[in-house]
N, C-alpha and C. Protein backbone atom coordinates (compact mmCIF):
# COMPACT_ATOMS: atom_id res chain seq x y z
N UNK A 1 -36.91 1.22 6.44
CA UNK A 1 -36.65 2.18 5.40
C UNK A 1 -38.00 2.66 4.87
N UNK A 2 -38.02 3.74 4.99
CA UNK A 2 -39.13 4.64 4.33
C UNK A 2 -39.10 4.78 2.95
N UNK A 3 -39.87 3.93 2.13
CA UNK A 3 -39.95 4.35 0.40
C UNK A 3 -39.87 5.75 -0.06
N UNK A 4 -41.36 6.37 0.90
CA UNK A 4 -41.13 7.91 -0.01
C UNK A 4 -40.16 8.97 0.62
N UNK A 5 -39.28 8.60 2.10
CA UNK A 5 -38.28 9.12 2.06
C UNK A 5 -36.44 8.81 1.39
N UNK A 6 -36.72 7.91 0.97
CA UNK A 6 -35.34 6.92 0.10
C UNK A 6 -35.32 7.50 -0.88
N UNK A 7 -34.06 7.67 -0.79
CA UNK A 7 -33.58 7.74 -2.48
C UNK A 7 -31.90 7.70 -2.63
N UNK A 8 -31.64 6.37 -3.43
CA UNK A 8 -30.01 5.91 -3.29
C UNK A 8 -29.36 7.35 -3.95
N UNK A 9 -30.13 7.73 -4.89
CA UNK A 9 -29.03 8.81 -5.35
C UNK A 9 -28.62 9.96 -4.15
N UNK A 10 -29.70 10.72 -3.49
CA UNK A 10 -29.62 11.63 -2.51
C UNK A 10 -28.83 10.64 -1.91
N UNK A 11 -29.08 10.01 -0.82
CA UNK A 11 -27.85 9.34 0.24
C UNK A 11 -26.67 8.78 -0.82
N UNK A 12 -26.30 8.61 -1.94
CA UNK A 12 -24.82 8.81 -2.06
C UNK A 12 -24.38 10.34 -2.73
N UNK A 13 -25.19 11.11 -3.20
CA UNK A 13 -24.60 12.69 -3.19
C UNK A 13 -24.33 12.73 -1.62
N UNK A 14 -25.10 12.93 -0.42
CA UNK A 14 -24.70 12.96 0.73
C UNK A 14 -23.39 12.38 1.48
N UNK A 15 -23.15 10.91 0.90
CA UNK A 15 -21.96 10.33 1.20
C UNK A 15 -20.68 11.07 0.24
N UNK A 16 -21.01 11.52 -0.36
CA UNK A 16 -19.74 12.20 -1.74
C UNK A 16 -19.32 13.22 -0.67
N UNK A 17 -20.77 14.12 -0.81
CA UNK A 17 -20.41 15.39 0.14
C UNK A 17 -19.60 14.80 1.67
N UNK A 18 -20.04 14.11 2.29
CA UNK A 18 -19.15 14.22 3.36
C UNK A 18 -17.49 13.61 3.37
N UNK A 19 -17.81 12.83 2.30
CA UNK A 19 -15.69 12.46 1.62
C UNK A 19 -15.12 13.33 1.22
N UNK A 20 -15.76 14.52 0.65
CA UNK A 20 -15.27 15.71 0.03
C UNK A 20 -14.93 16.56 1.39
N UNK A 21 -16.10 16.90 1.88
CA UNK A 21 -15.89 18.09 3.04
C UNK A 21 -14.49 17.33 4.41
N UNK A 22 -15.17 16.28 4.69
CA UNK A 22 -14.02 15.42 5.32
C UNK A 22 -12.15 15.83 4.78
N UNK A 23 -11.95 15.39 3.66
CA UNK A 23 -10.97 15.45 2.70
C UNK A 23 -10.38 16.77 2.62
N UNK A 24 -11.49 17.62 2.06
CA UNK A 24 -10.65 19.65 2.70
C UNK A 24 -10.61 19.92 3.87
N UNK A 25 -11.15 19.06 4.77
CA UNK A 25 -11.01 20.03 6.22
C UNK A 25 -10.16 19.49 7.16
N UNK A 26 -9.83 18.45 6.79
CA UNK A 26 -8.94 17.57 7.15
C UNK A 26 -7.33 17.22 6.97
N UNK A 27 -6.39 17.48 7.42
CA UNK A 27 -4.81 16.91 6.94
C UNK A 27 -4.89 15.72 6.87
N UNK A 28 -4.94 15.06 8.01
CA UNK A 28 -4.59 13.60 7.98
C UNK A 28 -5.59 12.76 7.06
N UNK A 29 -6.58 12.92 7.08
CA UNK A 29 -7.31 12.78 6.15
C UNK A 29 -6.97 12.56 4.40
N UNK A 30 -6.28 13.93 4.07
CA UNK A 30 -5.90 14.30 2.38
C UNK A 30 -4.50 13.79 2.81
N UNK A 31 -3.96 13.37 3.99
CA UNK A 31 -2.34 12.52 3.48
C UNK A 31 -2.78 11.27 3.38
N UNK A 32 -3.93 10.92 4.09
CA UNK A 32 -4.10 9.50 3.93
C UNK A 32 -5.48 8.83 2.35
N UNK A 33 -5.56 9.60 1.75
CA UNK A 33 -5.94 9.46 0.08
C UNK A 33 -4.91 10.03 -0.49
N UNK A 34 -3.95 10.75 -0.31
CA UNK A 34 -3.07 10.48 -0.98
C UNK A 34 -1.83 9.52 -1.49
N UNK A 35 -1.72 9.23 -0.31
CA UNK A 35 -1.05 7.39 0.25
C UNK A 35 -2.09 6.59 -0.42
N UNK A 36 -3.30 6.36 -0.33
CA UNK A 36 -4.13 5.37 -0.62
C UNK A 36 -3.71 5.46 -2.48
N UNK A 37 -3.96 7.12 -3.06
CA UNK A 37 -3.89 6.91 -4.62
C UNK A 37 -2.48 6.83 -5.08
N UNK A 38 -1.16 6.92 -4.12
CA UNK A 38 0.24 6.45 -4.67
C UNK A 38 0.24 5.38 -4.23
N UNK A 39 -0.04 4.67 -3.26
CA UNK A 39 0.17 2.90 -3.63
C UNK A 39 -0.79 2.56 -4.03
N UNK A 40 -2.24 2.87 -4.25
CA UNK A 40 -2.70 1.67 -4.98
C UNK A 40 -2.29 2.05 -6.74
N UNK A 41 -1.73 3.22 -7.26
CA UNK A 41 -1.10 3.19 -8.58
C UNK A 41 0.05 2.42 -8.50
N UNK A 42 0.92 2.34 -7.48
CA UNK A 42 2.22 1.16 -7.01
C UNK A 42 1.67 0.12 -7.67
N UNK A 43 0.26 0.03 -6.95
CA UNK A 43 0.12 -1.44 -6.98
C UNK A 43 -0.23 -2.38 -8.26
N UNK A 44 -0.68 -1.51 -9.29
CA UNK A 44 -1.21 -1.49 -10.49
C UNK A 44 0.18 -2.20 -11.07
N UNK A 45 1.08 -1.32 -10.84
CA UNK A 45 2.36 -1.75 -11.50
C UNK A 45 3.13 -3.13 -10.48
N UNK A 46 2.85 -3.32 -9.16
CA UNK A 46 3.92 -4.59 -8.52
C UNK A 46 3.52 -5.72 -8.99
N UNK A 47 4.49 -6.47 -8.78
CA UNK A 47 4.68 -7.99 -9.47
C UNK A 47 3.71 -9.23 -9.17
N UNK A 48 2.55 -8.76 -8.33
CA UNK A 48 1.57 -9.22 -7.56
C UNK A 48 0.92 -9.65 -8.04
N UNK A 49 -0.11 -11.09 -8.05
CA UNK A 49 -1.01 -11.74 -8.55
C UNK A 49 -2.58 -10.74 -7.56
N UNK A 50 -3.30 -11.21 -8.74
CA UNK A 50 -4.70 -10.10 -8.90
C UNK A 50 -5.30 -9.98 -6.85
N UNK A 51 -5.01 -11.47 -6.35
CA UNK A 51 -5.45 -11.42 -4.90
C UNK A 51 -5.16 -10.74 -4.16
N UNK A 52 -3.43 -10.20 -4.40
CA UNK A 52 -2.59 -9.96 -3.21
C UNK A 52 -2.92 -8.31 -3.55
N UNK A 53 -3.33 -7.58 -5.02
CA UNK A 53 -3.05 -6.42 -4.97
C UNK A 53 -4.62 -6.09 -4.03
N UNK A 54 -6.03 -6.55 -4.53
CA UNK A 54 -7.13 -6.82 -4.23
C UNK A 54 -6.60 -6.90 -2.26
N UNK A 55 -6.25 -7.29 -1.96
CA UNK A 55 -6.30 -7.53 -0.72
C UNK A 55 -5.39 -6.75 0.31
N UNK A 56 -4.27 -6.10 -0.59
CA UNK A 56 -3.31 -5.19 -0.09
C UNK A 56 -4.13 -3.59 0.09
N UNK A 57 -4.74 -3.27 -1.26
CA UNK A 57 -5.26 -2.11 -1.70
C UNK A 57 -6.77 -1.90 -0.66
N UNK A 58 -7.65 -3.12 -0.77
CA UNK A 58 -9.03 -3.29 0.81
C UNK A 58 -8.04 -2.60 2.22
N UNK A 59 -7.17 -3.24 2.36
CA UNK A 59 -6.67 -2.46 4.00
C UNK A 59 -5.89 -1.34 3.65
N UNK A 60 -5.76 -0.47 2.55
CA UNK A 60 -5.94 0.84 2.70
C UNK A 60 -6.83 1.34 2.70
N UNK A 61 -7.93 1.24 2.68
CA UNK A 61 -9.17 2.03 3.01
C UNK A 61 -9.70 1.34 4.40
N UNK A 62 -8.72 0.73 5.23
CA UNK A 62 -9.20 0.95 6.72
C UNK A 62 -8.61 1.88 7.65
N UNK A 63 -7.63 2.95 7.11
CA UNK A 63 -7.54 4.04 7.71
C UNK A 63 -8.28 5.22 7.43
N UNK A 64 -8.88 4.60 5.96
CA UNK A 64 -9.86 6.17 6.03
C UNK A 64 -10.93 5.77 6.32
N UNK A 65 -11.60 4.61 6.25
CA UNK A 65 -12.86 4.42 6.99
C UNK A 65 -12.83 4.96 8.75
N UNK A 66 -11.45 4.57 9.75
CA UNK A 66 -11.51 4.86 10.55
C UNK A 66 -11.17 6.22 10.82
N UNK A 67 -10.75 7.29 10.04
CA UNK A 67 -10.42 8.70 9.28
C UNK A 67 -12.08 9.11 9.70
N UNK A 68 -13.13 8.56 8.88
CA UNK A 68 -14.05 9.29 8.65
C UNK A 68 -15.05 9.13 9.72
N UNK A 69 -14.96 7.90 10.82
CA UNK A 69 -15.39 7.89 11.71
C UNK A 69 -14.40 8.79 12.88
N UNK A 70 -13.63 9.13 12.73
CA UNK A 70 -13.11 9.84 13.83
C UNK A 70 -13.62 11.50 13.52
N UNK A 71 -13.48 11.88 12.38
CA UNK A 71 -14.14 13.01 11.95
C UNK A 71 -15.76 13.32 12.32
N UNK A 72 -16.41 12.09 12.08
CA UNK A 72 -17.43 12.34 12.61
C UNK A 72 -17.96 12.53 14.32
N UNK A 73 -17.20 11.56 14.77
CA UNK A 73 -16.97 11.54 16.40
C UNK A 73 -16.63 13.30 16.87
N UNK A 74 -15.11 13.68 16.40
CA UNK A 74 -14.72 14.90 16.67
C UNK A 74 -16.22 16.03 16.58
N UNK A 75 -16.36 16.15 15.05
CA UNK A 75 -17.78 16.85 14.79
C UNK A 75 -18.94 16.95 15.59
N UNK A 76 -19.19 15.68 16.35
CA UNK A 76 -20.74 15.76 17.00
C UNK A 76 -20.00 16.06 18.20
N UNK A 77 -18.77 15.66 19.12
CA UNK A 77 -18.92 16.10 20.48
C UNK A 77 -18.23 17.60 20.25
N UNK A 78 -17.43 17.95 18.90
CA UNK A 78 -17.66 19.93 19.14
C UNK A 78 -18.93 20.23 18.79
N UNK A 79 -19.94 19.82 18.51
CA UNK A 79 -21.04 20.48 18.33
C UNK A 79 -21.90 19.92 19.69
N UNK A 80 -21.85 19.08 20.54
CA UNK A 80 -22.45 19.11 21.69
C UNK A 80 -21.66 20.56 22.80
N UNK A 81 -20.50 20.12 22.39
CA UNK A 81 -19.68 21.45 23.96
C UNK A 81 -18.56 22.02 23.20
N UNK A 82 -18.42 23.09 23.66
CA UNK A 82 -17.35 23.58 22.78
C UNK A 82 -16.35 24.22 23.91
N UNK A 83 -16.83 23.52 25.10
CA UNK A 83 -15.95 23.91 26.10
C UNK A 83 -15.02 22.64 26.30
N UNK A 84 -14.06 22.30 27.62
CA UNK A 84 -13.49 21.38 27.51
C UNK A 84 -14.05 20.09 28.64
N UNK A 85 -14.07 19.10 28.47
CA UNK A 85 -15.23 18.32 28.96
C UNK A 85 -13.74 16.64 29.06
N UNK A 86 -13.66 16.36 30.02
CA UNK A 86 -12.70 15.35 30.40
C UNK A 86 -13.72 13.96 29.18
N UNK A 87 -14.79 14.02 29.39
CA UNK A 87 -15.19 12.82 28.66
C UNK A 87 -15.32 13.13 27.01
N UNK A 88 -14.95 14.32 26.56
CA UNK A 88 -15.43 14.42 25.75
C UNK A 88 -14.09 14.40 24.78
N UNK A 89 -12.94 14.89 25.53
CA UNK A 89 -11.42 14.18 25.58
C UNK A 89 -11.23 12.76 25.50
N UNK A 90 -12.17 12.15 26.07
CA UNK A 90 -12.25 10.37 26.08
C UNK A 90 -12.87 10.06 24.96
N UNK A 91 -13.85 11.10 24.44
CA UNK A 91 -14.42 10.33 22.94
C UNK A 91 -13.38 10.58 21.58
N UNK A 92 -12.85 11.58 21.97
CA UNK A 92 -11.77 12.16 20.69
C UNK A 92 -10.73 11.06 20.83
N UNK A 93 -10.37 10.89 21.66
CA UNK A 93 -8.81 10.28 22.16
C UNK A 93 -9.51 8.59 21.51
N UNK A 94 -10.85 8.28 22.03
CA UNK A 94 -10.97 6.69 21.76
C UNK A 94 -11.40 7.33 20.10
N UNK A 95 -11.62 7.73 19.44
CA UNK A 95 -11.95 7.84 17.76
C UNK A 95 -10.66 7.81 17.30
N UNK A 96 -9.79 8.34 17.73
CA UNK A 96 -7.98 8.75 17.31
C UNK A 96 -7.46 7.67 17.72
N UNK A 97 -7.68 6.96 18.50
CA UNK A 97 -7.37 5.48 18.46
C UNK A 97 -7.76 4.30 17.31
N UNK A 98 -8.64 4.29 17.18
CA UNK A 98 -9.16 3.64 16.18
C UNK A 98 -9.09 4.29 14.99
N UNK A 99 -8.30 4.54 14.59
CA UNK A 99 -7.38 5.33 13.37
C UNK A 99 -6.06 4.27 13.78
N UNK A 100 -5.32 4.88 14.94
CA UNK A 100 -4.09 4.24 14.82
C UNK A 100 -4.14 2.31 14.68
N UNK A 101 -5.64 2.01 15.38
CA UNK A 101 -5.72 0.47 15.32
C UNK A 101 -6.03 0.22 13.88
N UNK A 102 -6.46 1.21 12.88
CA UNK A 102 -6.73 0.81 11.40
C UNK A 102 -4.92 0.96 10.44
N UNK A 103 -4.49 1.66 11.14
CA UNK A 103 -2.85 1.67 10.64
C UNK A 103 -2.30 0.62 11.14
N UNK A 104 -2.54 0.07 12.28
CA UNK A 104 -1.55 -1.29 12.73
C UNK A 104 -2.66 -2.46 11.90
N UNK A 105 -3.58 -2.81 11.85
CA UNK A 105 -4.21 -3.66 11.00
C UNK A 105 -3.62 -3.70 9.42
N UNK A 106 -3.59 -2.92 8.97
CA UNK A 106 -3.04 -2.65 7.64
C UNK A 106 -1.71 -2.64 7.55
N UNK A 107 -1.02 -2.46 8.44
CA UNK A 107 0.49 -2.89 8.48
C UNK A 107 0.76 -3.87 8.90
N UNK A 108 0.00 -4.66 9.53
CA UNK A 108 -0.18 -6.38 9.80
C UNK A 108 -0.11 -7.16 8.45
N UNK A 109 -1.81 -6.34 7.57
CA UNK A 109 -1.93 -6.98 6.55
C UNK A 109 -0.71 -7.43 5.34
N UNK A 110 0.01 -6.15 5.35
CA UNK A 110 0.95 -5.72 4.44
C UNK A 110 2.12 -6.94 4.81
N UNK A 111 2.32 -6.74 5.97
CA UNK A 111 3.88 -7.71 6.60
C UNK A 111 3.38 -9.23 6.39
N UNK A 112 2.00 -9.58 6.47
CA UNK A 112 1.55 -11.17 6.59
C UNK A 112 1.64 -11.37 4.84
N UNK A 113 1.28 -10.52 4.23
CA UNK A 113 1.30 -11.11 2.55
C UNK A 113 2.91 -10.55 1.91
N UNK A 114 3.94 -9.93 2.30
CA UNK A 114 5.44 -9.74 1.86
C UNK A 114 5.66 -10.85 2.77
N UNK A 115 5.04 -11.58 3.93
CA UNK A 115 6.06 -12.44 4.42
C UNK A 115 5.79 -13.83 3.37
N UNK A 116 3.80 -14.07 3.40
CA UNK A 116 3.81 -15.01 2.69
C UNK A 116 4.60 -15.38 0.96
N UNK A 117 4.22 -14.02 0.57
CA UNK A 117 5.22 -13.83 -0.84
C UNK A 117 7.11 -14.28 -0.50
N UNK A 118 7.47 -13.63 -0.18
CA UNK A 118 9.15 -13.76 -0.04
C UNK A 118 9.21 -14.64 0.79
N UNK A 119 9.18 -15.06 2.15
CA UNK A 119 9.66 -16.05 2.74
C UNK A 119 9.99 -17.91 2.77
């Protein structure tokens, strides 16, 4: 890390800006913060001890972490080719995967703590 190029404030305006630009340019994206801000207000209100909401509410933000890495993936290989490129189909398709593996993780999470709760 470079001192006189650092600065936490610039790199998190930079990180804002790209949750923002991400977020408008995106559908799946703005359905999935919107899901994130109606259940974790759910969650505020369920009958849940402080761990389970804490730990329910962390694996919703592993679909938008993997959201914002797929956005970025998409972004750099349309800005390498903007033609159609079989591997470049393989980088979209493996980023859009790892979205759907952050939805089955989090629906793991969800089913392992309603099973531990109720069962």
């Amino acid at each position: 890390m470079k001192s006189e190029n650092f600065s936490l404030l610039r790199n998190f305006k930079n990180s804002l800006n790209g949750l923002r630009e991400v977020t408008a340019n995106e559908t799946p994206m703005r359905l999935e913060v919107y899901l994130l801000c109606i259940v974790g207000i759910g969650l505020i209100f369920a009958p849940l001890g402080l761990i389970y909401k804490l730990i329910l509410f962390a694996s919703l933000l592993l679909p938008i972490l993997a959201e914002l890495l797929n956005s970025a993936v998409e972004r750099s290989v349309d800005l390498v080719t903007g033609d159609y490129h079989e591997l470049a189909k393989h980088a979209k398709d493996a980023a859009s995967a790892a979205v759907l593996v952050a939805f089955t993780i989090t629906g793991f999470i969800w089913l392992i703590v309603f099973i531990h709760l109720y069962a």
